[in-house]
N, C-alpha and C. Protein backbone atom coordinates (compact mmCIF):
# COMPACT_ATOMS: atom_id res chain seq x y z
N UNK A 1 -71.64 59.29 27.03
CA UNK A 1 -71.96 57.92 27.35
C UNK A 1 -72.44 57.88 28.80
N UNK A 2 -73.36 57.37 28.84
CA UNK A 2 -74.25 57.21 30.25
C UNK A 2 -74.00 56.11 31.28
N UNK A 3 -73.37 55.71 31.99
CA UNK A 3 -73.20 54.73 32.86
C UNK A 3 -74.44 54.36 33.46
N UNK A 4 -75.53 53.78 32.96
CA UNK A 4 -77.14 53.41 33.52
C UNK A 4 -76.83 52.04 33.47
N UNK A 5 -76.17 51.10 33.88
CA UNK A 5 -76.55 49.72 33.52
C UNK A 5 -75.82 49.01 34.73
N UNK A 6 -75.84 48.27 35.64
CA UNK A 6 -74.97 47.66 37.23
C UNK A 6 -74.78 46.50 36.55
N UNK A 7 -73.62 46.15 36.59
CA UNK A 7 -72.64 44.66 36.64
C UNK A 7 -72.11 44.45 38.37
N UNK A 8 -71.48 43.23 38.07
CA UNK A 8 -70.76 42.69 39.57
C UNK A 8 -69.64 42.01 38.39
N UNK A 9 -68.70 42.24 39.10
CA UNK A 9 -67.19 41.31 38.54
C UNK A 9 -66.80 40.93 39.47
N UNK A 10 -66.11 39.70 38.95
CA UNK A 10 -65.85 38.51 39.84
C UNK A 10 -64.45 37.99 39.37
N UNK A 11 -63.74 37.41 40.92
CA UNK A 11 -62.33 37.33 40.81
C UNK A 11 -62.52 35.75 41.11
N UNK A 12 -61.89 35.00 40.58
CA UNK A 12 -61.47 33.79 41.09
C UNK A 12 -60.41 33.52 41.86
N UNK A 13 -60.94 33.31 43.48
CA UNK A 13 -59.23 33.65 44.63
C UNK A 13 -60.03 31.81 45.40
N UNK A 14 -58.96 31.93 46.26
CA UNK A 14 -59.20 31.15 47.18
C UNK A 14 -60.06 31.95 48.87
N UNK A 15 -61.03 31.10 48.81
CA UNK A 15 -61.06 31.21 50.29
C UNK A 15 -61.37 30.00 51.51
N UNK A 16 -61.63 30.33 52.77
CA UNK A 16 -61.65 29.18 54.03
C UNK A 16 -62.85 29.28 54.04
N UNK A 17 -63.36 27.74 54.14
CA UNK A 17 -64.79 27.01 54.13
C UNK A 17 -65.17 27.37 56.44
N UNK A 18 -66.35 26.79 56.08
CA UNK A 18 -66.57 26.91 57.25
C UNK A 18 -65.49 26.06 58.80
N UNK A 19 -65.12 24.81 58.21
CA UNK A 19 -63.84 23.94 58.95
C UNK A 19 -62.55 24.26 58.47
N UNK A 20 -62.15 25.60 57.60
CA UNK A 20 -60.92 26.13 57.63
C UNK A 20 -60.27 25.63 56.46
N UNK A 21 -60.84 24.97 55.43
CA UNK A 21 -60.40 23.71 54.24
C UNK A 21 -60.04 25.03 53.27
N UNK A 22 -59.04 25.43 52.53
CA UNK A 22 -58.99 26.55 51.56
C UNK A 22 -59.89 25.91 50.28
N UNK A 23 -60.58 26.75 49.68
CA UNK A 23 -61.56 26.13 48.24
C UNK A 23 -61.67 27.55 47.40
N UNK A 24 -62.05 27.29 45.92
CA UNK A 24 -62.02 28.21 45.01
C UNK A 24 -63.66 28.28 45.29
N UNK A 25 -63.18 29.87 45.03
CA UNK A 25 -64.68 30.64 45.30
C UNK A 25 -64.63 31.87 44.56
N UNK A 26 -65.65 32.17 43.81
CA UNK A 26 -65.61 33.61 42.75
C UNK A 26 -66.33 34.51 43.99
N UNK A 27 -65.52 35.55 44.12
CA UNK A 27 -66.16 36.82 45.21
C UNK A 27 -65.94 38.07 44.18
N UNK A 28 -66.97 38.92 44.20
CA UNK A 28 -66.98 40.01 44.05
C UNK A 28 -65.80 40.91 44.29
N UNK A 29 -65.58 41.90 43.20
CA UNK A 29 -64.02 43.08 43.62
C UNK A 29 -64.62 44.00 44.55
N UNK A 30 -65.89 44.36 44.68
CA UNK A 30 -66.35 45.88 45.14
C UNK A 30 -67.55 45.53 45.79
N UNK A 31 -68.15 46.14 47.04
CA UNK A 31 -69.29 46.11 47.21
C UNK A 31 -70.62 46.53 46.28
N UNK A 32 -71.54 45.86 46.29
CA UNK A 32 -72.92 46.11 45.70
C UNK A 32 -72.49 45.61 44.23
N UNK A 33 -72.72 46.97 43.21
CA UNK A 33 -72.92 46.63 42.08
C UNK A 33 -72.15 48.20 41.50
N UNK A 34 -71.33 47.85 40.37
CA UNK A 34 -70.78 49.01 39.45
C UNK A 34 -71.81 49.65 38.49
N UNK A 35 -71.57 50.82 38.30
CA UNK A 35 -72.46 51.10 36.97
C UNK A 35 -71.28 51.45 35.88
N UNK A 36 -71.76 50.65 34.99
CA UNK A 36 -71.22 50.52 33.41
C UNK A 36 -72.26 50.78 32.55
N UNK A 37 -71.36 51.60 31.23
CA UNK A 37 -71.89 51.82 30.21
C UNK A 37 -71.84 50.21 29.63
N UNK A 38 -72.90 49.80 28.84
CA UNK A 38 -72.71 48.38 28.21
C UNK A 38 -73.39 48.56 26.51
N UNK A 39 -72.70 47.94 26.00
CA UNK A 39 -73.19 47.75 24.76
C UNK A 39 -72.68 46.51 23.85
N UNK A 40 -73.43 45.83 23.07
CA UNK A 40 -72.85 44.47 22.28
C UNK A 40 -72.14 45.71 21.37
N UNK A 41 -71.01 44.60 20.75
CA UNK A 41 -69.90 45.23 19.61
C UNK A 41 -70.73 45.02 18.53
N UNK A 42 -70.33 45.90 17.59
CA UNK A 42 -71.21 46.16 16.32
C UNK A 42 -70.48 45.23 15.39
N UNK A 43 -70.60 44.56 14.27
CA UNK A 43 -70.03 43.41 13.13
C UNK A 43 -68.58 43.95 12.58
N UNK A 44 -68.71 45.26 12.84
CA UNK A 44 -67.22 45.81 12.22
C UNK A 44 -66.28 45.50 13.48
N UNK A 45 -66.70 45.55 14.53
CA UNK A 45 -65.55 45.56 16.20
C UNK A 45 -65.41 43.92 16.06
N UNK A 46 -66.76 43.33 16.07
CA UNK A 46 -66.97 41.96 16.11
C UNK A 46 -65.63 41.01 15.54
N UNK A 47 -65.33 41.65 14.19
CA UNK A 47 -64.52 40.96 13.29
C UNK A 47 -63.05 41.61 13.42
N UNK A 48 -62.78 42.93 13.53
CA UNK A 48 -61.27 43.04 13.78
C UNK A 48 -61.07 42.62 15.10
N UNK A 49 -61.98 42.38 16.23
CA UNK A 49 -61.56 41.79 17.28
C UNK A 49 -61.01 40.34 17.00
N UNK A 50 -61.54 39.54 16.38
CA UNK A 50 -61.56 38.38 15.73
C UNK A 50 -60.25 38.17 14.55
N UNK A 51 -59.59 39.03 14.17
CA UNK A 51 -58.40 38.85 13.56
C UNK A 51 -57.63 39.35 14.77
N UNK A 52 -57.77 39.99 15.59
CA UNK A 52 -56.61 39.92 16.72
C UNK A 52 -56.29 39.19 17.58
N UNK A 53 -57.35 38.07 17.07
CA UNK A 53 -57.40 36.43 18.10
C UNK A 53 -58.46 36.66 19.62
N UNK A 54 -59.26 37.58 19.45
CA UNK A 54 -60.40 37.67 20.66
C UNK A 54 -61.69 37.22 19.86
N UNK A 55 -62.69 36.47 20.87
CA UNK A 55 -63.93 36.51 20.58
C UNK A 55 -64.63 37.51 21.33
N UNK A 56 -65.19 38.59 20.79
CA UNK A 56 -65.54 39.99 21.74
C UNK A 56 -67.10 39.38 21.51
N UNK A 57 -67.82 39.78 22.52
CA UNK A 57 -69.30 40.28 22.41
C UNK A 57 -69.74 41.61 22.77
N UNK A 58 -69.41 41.96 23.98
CA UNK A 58 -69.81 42.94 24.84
C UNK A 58 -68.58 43.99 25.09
N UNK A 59 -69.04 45.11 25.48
CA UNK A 59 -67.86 46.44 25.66
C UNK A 59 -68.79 46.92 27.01
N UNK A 60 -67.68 46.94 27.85
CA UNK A 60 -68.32 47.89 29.41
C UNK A 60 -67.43 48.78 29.44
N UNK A 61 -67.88 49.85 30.11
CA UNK A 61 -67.13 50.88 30.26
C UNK A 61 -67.22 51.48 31.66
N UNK A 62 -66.73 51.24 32.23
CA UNK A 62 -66.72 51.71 34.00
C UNK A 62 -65.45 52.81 34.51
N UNK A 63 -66.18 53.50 35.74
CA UNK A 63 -64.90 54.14 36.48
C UNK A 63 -63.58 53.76 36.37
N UNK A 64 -62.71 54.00 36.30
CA UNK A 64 -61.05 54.01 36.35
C UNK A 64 -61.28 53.07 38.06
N UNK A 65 -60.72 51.56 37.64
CA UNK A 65 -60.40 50.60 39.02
C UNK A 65 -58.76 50.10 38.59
N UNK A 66 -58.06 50.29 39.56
CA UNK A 66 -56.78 49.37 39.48
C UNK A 66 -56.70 47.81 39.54
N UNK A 67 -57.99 47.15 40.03
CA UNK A 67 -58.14 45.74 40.35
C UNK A 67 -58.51 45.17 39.01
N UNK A 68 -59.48 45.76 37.80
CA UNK A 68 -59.64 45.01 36.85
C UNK A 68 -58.94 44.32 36.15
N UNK A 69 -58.65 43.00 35.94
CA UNK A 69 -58.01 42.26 35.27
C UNK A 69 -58.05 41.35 33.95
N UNK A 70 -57.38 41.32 33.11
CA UNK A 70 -58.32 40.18 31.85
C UNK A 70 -58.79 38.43 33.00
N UNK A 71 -59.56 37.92 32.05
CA UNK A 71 -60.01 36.78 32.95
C UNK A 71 -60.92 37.04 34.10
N UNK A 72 -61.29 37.68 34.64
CA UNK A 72 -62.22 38.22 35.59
C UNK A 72 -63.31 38.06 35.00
N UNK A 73 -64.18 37.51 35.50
CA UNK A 73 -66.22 37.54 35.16
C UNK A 73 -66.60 38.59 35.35
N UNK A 74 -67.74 38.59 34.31
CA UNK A 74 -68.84 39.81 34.72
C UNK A 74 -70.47 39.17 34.54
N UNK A 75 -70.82 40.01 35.67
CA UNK A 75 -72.38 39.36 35.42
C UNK A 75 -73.00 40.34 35.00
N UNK A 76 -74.04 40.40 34.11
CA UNK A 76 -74.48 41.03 34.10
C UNK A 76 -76.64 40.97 33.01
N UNK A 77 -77.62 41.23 33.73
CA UNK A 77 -78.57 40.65 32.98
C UNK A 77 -78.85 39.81 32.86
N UNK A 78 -77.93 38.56 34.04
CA UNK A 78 -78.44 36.89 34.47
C UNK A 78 -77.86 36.40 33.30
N UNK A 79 -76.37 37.20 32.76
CA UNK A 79 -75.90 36.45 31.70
C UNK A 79 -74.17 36.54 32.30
N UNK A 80 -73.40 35.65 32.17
CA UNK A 80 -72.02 35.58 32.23
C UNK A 80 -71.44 36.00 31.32
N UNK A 81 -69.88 36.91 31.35
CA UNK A 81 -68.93 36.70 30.41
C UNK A 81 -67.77 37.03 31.01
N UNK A 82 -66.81 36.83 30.03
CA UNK A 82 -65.18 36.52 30.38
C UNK A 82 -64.56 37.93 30.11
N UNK A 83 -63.97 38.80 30.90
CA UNK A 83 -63.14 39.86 30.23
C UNK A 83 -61.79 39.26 29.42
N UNK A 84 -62.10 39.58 27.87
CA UNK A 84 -60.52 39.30 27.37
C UNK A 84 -59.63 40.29 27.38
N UNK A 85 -59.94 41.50 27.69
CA UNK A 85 -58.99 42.88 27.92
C UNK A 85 -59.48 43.96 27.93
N UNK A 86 -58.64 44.96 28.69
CA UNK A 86 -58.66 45.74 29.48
C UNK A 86 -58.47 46.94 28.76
N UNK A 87 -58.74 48.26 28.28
CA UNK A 87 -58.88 48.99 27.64
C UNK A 87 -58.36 50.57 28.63
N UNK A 88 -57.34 50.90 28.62
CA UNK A 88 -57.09 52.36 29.84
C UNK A 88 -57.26 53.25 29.32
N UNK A 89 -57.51 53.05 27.97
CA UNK A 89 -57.79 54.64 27.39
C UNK A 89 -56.66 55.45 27.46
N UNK A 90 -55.65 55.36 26.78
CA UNK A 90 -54.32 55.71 26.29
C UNK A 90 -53.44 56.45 28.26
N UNK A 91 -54.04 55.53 28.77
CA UNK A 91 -53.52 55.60 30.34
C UNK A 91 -53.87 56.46 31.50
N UNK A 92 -55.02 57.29 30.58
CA UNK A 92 -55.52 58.29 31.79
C UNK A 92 -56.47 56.97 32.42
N UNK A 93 -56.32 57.58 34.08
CA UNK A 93 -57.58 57.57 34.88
C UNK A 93 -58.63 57.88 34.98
N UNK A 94 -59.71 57.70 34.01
CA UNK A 94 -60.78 58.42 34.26
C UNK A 94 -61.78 56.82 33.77
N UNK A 95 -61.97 56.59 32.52
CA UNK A 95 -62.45 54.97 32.48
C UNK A 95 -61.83 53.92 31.97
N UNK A 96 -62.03 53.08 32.27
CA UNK A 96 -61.95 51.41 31.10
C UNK A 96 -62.56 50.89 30.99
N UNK A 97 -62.33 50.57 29.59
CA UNK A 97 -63.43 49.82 28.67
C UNK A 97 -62.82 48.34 28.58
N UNK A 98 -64.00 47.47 29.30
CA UNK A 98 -63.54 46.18 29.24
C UNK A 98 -64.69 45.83 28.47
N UNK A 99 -63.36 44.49 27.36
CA UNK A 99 -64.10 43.97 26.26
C UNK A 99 -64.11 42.55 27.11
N UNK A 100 -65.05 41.97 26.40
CA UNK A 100 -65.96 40.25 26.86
C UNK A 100 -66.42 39.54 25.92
N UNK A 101 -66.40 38.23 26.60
CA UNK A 101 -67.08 37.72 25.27
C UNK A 101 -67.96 36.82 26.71
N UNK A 102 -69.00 36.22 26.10
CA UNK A 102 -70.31 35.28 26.11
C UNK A 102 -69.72 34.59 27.15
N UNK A 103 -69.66 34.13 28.65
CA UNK A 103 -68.82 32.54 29.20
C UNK A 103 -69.18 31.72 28.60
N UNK A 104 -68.37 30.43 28.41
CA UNK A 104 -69.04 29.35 27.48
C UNK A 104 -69.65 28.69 28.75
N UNK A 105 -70.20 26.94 28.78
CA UNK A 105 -70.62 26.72 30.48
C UNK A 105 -69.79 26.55 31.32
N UNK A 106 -68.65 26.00 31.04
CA UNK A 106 -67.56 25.58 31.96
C UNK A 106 -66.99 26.21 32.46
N UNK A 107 -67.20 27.85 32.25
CA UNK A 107 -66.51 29.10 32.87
C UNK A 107 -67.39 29.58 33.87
N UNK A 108 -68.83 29.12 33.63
CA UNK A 108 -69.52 29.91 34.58
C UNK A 108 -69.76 29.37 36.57
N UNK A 109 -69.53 30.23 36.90
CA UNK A 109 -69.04 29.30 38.36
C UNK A 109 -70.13 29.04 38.95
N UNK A 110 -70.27 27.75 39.41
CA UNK A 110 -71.37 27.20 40.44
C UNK A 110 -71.72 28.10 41.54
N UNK A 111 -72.97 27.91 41.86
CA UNK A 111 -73.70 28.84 42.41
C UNK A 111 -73.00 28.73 44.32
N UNK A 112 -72.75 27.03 44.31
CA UNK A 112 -71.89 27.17 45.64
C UNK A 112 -70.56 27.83 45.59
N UNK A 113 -69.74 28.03 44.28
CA UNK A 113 -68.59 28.80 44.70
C UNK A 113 -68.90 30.04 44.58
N UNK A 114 -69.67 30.97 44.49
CA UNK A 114 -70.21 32.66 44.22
C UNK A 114 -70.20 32.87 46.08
N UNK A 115 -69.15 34.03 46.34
CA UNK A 115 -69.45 33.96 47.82
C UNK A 115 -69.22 35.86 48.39
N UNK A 116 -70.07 36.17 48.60
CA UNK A 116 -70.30 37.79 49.03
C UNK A 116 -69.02 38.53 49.48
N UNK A 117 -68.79 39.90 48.49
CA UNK A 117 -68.11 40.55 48.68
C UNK A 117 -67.25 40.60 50.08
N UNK A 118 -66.18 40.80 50.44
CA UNK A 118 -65.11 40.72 51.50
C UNK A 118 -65.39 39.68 53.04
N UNK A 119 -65.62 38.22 51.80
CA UNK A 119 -65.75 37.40 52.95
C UNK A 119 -64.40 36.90 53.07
């Protein structure tokens, strides 16, 4: 599996506005951009995801990070989605495969709260 494809994931934290006011702001986990393997789930993943109570679309597969979390955004292709879980691959360090589904709109964060890696 080829890791050719850059996402950005995004945490929803608080940060200080320019007059010090704390406000929700989605910032980036990592500088630049990750490379992930990406691929939509095939109708067979689609549906046992779907009896386990997930709506899956998408499967990424990235470096082994300790920060990834379910609920975390991913961008990727000028498209949003939601990680519903986290995949360690029976606990080694080497990748995880995070599953996603589609953001619906109300998940996707305004362009004023998106604010550059380790501000």
């Amino acid at each position: 599996m080829v890791k050719d494809k850059k996402i950005i994931i995004y945490n929803k934290t608080e940060v200080q506005d320019d007059i010090g006011n704390w406000v929700t702001a989605y910032q980036p986990i990592h500088p630049g951009s990750l490379w992930a393997y990406a691929r939509q789930l095939s109708q067979k993943e689609y549906f046992a995801a779907g009896t386990a109570g997930y709506k899956e679309d998408m499967q990424f597969t990235v470096n082994w990070r300790r920060d990834i979390k379910p609920g975390m955004l991913i961008y990727y292709r000028e498209t949003w989605y939601v990680i519903d879980r986290v995949d360690t691959f029976e606990g080694y360090k080497e990748d995880l495969k995070l599953f996603a589904k589609e953001a619906a709109q109300a998940e996707i964060p305004p362009a004023d709260e998106i604010v550059p890696y380790g501000r």
